[in-house]
N, C-alpha and C. Protein backbone atom coordinates (compact mmCIF):
# COMPACT_ATOMS: atom_id res chain seq x y z
N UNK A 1 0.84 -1.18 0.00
CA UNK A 1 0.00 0.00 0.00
C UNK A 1 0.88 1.25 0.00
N UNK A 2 0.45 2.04 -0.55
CA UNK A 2 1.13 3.59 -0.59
C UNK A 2 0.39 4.62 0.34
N UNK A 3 0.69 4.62 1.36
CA UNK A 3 -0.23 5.32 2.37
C UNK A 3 1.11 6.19 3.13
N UNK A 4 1.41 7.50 2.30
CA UNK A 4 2.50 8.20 2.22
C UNK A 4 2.88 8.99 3.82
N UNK A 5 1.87 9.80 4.31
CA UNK A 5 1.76 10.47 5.01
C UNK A 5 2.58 10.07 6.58
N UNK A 6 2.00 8.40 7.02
CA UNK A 6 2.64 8.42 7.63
C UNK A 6 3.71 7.66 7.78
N UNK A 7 4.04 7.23 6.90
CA UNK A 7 6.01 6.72 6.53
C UNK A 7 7.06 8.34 6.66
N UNK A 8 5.99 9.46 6.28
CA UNK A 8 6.82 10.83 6.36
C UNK A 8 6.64 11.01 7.46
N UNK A 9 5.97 10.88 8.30
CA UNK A 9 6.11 11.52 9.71
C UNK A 9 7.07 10.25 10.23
N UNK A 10 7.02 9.66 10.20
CA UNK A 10 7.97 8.32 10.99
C UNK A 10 9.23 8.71 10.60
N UNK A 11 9.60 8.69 9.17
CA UNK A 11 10.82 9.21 8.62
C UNK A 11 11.25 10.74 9.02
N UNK A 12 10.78 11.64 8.53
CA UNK A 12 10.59 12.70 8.81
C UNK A 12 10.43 13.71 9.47
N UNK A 13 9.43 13.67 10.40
CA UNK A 13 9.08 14.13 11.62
C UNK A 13 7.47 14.48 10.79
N UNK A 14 6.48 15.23 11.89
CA UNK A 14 5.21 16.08 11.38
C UNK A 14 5.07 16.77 10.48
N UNK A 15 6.29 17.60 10.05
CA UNK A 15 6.22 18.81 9.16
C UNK A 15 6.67 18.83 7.58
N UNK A 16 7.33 17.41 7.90
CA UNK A 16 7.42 16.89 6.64
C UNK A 16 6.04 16.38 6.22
N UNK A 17 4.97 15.49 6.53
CA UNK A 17 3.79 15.20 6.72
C UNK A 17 2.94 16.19 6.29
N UNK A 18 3.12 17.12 6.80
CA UNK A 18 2.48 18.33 6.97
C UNK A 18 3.06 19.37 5.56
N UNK A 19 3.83 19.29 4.82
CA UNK A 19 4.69 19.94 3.74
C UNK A 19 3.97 19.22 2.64
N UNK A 20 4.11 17.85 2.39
CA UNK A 20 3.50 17.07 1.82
C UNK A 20 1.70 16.99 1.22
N UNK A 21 1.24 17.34 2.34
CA UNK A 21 -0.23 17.56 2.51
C UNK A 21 -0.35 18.60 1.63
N UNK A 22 0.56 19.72 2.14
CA UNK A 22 0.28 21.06 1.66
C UNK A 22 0.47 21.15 0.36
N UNK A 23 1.64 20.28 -0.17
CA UNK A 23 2.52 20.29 -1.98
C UNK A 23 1.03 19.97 -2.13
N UNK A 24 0.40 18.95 -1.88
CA UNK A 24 -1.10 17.70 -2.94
C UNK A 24 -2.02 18.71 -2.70
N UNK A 25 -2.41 19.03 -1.86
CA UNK A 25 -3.71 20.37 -2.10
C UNK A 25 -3.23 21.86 -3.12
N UNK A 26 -1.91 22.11 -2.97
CA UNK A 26 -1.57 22.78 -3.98
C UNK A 26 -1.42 22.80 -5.47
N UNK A 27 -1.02 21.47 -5.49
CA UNK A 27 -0.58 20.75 -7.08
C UNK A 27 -2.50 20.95 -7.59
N UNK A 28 -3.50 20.13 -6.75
CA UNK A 28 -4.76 20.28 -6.93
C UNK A 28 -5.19 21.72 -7.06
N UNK A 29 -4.76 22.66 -6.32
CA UNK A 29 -5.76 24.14 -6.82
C UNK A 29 -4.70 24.65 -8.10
N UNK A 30 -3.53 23.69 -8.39
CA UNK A 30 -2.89 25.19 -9.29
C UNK A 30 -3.60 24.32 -10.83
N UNK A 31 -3.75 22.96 -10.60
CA UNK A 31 -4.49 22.24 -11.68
C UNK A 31 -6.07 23.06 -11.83
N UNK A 32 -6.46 23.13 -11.23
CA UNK A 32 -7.64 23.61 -11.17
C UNK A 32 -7.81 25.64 -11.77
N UNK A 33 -7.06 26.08 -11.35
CA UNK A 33 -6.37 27.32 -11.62
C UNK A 33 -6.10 27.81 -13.02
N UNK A 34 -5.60 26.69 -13.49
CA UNK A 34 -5.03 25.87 -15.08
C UNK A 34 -6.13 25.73 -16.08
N UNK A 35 -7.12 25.03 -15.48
CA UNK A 35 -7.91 24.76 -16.02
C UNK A 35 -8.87 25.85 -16.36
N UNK A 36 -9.20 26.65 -15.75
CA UNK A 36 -9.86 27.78 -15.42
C UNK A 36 -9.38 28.97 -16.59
N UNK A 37 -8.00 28.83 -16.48
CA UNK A 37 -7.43 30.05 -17.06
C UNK A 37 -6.93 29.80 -18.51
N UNK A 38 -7.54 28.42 -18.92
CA UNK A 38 -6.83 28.34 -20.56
C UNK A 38 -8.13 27.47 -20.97
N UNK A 39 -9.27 27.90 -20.12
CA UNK A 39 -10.74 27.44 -20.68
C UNK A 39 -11.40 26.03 -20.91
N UNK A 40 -10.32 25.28 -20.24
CA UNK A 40 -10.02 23.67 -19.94
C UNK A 40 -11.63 23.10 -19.05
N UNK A 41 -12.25 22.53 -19.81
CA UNK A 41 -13.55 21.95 -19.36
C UNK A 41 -13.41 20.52 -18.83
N UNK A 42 -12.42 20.44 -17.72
CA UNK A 42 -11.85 19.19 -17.46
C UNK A 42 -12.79 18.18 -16.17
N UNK A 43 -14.16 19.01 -15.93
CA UNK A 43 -15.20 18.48 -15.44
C UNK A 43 -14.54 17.95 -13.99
N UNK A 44 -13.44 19.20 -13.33
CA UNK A 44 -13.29 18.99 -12.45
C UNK A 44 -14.11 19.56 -10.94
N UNK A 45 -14.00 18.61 -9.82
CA UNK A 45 -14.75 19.23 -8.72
C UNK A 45 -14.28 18.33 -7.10
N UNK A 46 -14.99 19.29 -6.23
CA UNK A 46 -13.87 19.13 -4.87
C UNK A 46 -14.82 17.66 -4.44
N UNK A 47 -14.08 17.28 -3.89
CA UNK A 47 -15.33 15.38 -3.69
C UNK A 47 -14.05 15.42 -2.23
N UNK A 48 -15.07 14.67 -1.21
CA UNK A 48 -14.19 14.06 -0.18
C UNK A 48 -13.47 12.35 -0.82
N UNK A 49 -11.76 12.39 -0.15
CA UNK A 49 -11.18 11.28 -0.34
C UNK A 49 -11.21 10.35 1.07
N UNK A 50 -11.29 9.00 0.52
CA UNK A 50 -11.47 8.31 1.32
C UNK A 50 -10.56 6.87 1.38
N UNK A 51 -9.89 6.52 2.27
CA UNK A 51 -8.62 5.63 2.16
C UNK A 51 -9.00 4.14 2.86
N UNK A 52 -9.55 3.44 2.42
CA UNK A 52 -10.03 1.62 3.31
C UNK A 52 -9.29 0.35 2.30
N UNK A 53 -9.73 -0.47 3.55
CA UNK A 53 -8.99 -1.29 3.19
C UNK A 53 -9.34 -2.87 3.09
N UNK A 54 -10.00 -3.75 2.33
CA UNK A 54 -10.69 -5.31 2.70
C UNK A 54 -9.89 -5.76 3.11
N UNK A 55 -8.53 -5.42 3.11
CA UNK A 55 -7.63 -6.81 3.92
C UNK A 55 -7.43 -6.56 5.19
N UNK A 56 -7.85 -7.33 6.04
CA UNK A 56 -7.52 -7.36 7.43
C UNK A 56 -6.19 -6.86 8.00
N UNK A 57 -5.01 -7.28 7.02
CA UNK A 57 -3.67 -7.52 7.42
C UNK A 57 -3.43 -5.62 7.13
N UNK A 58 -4.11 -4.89 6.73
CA UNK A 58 -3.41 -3.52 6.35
C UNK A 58 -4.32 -2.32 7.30
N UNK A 59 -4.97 -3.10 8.34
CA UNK A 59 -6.17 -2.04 8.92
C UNK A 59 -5.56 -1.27 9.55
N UNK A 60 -4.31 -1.68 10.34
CA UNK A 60 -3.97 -0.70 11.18
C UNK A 60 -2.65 -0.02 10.17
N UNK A 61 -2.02 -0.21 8.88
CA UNK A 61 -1.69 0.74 7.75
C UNK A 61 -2.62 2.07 7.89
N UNK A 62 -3.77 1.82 7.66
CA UNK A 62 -4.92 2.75 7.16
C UNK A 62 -5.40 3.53 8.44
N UNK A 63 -5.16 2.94 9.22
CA UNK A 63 -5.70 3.88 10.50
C UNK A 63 -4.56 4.84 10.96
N UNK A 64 -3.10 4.14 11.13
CA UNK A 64 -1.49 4.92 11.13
C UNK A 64 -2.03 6.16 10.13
N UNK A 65 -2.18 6.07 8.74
CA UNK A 65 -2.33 6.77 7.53
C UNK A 65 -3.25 8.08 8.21
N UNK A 66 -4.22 7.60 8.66
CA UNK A 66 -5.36 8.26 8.73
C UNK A 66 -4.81 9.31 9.97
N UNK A 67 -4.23 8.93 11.23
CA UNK A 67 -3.88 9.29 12.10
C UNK A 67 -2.62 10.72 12.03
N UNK A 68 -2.18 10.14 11.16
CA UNK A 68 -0.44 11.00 10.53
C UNK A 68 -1.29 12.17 10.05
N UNK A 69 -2.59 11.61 8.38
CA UNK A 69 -2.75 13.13 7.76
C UNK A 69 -4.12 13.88 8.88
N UNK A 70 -4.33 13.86 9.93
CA UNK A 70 -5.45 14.30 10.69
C UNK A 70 -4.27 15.01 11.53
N UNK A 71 -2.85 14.65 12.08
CA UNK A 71 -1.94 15.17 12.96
C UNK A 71 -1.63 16.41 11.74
N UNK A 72 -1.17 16.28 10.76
CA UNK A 72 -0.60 16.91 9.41
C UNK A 72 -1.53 18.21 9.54
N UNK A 73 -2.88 18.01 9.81
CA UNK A 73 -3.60 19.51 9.76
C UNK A 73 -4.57 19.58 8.70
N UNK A 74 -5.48 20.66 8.65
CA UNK A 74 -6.02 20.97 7.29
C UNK A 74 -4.96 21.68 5.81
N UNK A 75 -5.50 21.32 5.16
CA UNK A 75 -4.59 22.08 4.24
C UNK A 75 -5.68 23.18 3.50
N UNK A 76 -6.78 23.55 3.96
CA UNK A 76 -7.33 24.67 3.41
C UNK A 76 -8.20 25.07 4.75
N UNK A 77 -8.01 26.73 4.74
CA UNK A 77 -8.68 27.23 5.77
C UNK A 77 -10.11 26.70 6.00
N UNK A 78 -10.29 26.78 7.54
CA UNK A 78 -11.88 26.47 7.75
C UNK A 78 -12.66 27.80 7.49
């Protein structure tokens, strides 16, 4: 599984975690930005992401994961 967030805080510390978060919500608004500004009808829109798992053997992967990007912060103002 690729469940990035918290291999960077383990490796890393929080703020790497937290840097990370911030690059993927960025890369997402400057795509979006892009799209906008060269008339790109790319039928994009904001949807909640959601990370599970059927295999038993990776639950607590996904919960670590979950735990790291919830420590990491929001990456867009409330």
């Amino acid at each position: 599984m690729a469940l990035v967030s918290a291999q960077l805080e383990a490796k890393h510390g929080a703020g790497s975690a937290r840097l990370y978060a911030l690059s993927q919500q960025d890369a997402l608004d400057r795509t979006a930005a892009l799209c906008a500004e060269l008339n790109i009808d790319a039928d994009l829109e904001h949807a909640p992401a959601y990370t599970y798992t059927r295999d038993p053997q990776h639950i607590d992967e996904v919960r670590d994961e979950a735990e790291a990007a919830r420590r990491a912060g929001p990456t867009r103002p409330s």
